[in-house]
N, C-alpha and C. Protein backbone atom coordinates (compact mmCIF):
# COMPACT_ATOMS: atom_id res chain seq x y z
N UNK A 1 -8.10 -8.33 6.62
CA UNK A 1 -7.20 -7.19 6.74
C UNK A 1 -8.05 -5.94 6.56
N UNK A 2 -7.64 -4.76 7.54
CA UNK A 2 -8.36 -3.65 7.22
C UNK A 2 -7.77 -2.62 7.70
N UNK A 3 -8.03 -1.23 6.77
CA UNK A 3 -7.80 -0.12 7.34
C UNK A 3 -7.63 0.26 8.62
N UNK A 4 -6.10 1.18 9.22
CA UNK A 4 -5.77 1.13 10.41
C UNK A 4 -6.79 2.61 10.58
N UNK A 5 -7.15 3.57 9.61
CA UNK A 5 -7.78 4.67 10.17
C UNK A 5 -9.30 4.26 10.44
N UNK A 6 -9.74 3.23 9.15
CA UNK A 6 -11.00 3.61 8.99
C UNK A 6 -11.82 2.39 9.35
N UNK A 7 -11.36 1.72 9.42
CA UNK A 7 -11.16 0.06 9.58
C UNK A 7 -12.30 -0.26 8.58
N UNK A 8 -12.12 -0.07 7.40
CA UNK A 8 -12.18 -0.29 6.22
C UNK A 8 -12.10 -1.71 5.64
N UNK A 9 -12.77 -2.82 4.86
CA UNK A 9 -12.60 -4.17 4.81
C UNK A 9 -11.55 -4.02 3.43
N UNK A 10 -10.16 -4.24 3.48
CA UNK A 10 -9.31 -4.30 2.55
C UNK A 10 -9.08 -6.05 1.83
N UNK A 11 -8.85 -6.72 2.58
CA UNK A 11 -8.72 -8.26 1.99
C UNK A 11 -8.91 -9.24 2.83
N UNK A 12 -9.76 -10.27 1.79
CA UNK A 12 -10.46 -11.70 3.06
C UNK A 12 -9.19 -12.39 3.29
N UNK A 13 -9.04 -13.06 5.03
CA UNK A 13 -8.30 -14.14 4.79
C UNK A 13 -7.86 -14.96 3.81
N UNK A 14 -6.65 -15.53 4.02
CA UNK A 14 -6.25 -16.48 2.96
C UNK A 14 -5.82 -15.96 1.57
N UNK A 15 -6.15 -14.84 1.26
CA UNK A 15 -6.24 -14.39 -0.21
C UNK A 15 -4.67 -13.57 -0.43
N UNK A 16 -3.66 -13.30 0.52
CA UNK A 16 -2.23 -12.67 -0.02
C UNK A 16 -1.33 -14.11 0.74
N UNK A 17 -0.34 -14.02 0.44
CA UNK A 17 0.61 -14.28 1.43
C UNK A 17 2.27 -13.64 1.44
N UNK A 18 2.62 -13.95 2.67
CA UNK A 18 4.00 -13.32 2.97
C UNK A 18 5.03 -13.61 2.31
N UNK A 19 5.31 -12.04 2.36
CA UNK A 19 6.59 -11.68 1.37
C UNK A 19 7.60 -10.80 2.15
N UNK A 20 9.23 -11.79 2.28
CA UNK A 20 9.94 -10.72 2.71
C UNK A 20 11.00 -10.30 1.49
N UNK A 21 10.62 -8.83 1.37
CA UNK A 21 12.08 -8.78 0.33
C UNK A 21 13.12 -8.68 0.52
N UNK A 22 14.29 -9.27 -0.23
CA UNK A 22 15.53 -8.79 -0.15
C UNK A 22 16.07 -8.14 0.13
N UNK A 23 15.77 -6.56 -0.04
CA UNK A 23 16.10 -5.65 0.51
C UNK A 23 14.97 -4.63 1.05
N UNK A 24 14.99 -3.54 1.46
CA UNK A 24 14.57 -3.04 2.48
C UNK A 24 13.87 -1.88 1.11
N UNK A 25 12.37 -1.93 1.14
CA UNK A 25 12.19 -0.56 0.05
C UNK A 25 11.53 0.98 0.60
N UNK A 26 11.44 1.67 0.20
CA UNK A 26 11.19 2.98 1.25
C UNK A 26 9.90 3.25 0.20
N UNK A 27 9.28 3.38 1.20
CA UNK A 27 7.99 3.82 1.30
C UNK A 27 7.41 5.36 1.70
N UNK A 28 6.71 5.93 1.48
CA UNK A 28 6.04 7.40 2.10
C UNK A 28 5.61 7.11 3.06
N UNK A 29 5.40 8.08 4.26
CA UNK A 29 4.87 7.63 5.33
C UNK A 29 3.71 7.66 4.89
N UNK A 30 2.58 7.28 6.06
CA UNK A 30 1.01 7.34 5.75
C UNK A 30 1.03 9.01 5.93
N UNK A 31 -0.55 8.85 5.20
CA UNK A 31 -1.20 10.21 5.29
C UNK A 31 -2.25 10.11 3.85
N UNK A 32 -3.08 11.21 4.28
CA UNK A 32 -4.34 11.12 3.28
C UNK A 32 -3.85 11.59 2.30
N UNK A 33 -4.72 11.30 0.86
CA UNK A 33 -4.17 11.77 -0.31
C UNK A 33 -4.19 13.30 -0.40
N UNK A 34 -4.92 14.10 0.20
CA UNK A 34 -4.70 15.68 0.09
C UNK A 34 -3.62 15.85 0.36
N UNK A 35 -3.21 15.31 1.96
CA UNK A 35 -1.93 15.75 1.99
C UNK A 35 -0.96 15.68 1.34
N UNK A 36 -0.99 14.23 0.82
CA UNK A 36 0.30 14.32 -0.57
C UNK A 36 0.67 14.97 -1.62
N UNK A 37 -1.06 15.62 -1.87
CA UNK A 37 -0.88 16.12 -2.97
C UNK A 37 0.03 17.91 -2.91
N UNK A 38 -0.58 17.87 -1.78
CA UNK A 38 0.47 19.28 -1.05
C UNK A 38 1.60 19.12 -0.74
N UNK A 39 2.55 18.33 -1.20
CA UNK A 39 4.28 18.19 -0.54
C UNK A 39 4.83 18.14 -1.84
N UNK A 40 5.76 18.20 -2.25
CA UNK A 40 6.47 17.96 -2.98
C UNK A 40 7.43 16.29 -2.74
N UNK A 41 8.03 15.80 -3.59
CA UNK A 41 8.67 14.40 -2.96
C UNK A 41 9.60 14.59 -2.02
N UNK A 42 10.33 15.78 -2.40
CA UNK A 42 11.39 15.90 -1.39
C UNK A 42 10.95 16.42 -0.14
N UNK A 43 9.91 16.59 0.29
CA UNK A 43 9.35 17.02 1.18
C UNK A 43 9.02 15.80 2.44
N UNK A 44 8.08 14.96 1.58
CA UNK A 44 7.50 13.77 2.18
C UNK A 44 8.76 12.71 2.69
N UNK A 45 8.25 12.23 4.15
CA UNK A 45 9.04 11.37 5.07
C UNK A 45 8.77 10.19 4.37
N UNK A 46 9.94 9.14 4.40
CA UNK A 46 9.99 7.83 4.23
C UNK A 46 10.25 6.82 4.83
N UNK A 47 9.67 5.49 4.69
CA UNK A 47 9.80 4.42 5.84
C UNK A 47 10.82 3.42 5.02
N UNK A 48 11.24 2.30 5.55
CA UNK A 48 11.81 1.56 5.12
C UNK A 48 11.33 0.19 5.60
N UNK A 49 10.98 -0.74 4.78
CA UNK A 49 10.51 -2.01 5.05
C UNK A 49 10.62 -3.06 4.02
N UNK A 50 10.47 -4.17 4.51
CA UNK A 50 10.84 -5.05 3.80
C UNK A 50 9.57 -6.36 3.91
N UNK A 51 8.83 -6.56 5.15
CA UNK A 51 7.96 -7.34 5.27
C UNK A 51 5.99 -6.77 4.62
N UNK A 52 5.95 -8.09 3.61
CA UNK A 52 4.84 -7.44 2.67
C UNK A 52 3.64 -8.53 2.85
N UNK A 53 2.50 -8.32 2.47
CA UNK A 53 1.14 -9.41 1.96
C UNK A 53 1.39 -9.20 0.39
N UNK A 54 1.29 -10.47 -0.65
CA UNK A 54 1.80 -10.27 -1.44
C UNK A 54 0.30 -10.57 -2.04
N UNK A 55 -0.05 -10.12 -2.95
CA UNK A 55 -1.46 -10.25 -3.70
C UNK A 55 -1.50 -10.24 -4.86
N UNK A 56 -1.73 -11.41 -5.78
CA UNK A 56 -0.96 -11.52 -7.23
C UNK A 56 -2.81 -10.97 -8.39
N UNK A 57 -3.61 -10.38 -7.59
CA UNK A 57 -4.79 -10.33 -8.64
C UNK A 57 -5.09 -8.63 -8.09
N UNK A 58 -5.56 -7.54 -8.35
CA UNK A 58 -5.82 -6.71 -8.05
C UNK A 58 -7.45 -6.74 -7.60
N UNK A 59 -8.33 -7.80 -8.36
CA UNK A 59 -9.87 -8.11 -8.23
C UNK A 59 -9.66 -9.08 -6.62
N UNK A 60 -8.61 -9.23 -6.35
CA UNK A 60 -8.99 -9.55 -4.95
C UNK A 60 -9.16 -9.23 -3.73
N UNK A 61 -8.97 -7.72 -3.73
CA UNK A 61 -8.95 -6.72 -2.95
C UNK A 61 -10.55 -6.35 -2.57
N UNK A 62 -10.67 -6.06 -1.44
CA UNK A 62 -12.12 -5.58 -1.29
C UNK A 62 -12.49 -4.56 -1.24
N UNK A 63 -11.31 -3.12 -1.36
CA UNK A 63 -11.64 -2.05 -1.33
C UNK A 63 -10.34 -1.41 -1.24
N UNK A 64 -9.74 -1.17 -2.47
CA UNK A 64 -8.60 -0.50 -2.43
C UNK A 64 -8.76 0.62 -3.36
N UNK A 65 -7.54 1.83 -3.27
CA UNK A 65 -7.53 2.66 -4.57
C UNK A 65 -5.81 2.58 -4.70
N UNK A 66 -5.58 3.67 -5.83
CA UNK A 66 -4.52 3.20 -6.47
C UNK A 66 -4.30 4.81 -6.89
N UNK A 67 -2.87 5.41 -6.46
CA UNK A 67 -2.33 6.88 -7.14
C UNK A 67 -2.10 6.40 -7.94
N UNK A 68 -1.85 7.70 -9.03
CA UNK A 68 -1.12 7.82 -10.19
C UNK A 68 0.33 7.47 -10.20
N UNK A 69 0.79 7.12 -11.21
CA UNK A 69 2.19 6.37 -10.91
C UNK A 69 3.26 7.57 -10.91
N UNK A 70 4.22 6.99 -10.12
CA UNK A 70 5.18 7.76 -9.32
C UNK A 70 6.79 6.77 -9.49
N UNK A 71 7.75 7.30 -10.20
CA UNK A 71 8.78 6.32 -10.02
C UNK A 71 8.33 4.92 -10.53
N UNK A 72 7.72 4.95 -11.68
CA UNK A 72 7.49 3.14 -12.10
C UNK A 72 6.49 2.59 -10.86
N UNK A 73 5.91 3.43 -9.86
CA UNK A 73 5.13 2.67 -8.78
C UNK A 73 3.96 2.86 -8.69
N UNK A 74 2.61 2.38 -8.22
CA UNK A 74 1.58 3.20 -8.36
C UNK A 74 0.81 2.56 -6.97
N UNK A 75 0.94 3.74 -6.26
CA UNK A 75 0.86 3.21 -4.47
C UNK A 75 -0.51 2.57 -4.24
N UNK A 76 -0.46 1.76 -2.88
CA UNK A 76 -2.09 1.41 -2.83
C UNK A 76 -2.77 2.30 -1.08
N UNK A 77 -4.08 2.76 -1.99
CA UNK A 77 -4.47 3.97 -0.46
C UNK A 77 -5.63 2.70 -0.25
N UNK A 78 -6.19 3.10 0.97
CA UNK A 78 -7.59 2.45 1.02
C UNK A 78 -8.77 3.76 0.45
N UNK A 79 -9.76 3.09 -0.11
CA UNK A 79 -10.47 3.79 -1.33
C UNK A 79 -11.37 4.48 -0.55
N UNK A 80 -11.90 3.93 1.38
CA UNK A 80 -12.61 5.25 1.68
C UNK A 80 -12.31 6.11 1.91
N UNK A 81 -10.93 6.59 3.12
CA UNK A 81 -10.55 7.05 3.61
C UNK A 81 -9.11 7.64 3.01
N UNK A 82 -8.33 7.16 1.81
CA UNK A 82 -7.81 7.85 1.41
C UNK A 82 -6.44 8.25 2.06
N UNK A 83 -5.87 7.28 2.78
CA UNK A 83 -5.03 7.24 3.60
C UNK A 83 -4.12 6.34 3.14
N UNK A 84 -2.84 6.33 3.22
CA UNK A 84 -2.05 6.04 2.34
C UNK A 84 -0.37 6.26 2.29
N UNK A 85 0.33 5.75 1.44
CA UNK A 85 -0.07 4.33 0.87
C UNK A 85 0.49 3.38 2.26
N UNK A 86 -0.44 2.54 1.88
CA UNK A 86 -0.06 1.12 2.63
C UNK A 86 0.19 -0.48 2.29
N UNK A 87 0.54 0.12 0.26
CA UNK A 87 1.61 -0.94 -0.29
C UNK A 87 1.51 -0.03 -1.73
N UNK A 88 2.05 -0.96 -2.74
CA UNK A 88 2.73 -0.40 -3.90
C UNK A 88 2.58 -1.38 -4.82
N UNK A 89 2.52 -1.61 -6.09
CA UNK A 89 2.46 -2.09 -6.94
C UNK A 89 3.63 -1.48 -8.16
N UNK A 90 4.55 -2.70 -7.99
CA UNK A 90 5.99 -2.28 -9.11
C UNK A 90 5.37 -2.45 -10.85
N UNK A 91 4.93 -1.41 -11.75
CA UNK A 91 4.45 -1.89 -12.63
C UNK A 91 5.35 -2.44 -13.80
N UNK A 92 6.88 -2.96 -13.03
CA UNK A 92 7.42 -3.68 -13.80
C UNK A 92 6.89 -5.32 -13.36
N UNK A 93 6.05 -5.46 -12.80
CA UNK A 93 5.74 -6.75 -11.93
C UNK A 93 4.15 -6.30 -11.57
N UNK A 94 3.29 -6.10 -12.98
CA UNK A 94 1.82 -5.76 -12.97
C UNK A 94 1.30 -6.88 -11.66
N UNK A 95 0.96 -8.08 -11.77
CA UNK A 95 0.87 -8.88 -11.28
C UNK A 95 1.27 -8.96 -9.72
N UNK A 96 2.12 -8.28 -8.84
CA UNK A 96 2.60 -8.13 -7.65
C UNK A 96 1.74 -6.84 -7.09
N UNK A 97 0.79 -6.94 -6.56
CA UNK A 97 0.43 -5.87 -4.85
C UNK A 97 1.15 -6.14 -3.93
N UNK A 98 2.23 -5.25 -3.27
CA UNK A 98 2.42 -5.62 -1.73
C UNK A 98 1.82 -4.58 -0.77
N UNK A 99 1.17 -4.92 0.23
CA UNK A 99 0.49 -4.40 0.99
C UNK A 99 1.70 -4.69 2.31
N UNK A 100 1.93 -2.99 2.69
CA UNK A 100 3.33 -3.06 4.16
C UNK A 100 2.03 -3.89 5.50
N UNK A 101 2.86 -4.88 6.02
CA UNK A 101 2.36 -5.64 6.80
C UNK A 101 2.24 -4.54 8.21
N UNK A 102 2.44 -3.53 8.19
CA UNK A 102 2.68 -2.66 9.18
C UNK A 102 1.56 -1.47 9.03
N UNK A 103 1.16 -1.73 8.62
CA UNK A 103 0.04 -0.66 7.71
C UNK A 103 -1.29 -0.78 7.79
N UNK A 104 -1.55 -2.15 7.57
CA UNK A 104 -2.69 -2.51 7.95
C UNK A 104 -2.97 -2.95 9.43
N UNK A 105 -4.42 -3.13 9.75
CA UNK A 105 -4.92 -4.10 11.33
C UNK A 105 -5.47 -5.40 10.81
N UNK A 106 -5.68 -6.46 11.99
CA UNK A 106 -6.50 -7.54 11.61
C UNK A 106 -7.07 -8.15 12.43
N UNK A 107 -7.92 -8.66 12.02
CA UNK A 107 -9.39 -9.16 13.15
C UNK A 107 -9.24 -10.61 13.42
């Protein structure tokens, strides 16, 4: 799996698997972290999705970063490029990365 801007190496085969949730969770659209940091929440567009890569170790990632937490969430950017988010981590559920299956490319 890798970055759709930067094509960035985010995670080896085999290492998440699919997760659909229950319900549908809204997400920020993409965009680099400057930009976020310039909007306010009510500002920033949201997606809605429900289909995830589910990744239960954070050391299995090959190159991720991680905002500051927001709403109990603490989004996942890719760490070169800074583009983002393209999953979330519920830190009521430390243990759960979902990475939006829509977000990423794959080889």
């Amino acid at each position: 799996i890798r970055c759709i801007r930067c094509n960035s190496f985010i995670l080896q085969s085999n290492v998440a698997i699919y997760k659909k949730l229950d319900t549908e969770v809204d997400i920020p659209s993409m965009r680099q972290k400057k930009d976020l940091t310039q909007k306010s929440l009510n500002e920033i567009e949201i997606e809605k999705t429900s289909d995830f890569w589910l990744v239960s170790d954070m050391l299995e990632f090959e190159n991720i970063g991680f905002t500051n937490t927001v709403d109990n969430k603490k989004y996942l950017i890719c760490a070169d490029c800074e583009i983002g988010p393209i999953g979330f981590q519920n830190l009521q559920k430390p243990n759960e990365f979902l990475v939006c299956m829509n977000r990423v490319k794959y080889d």
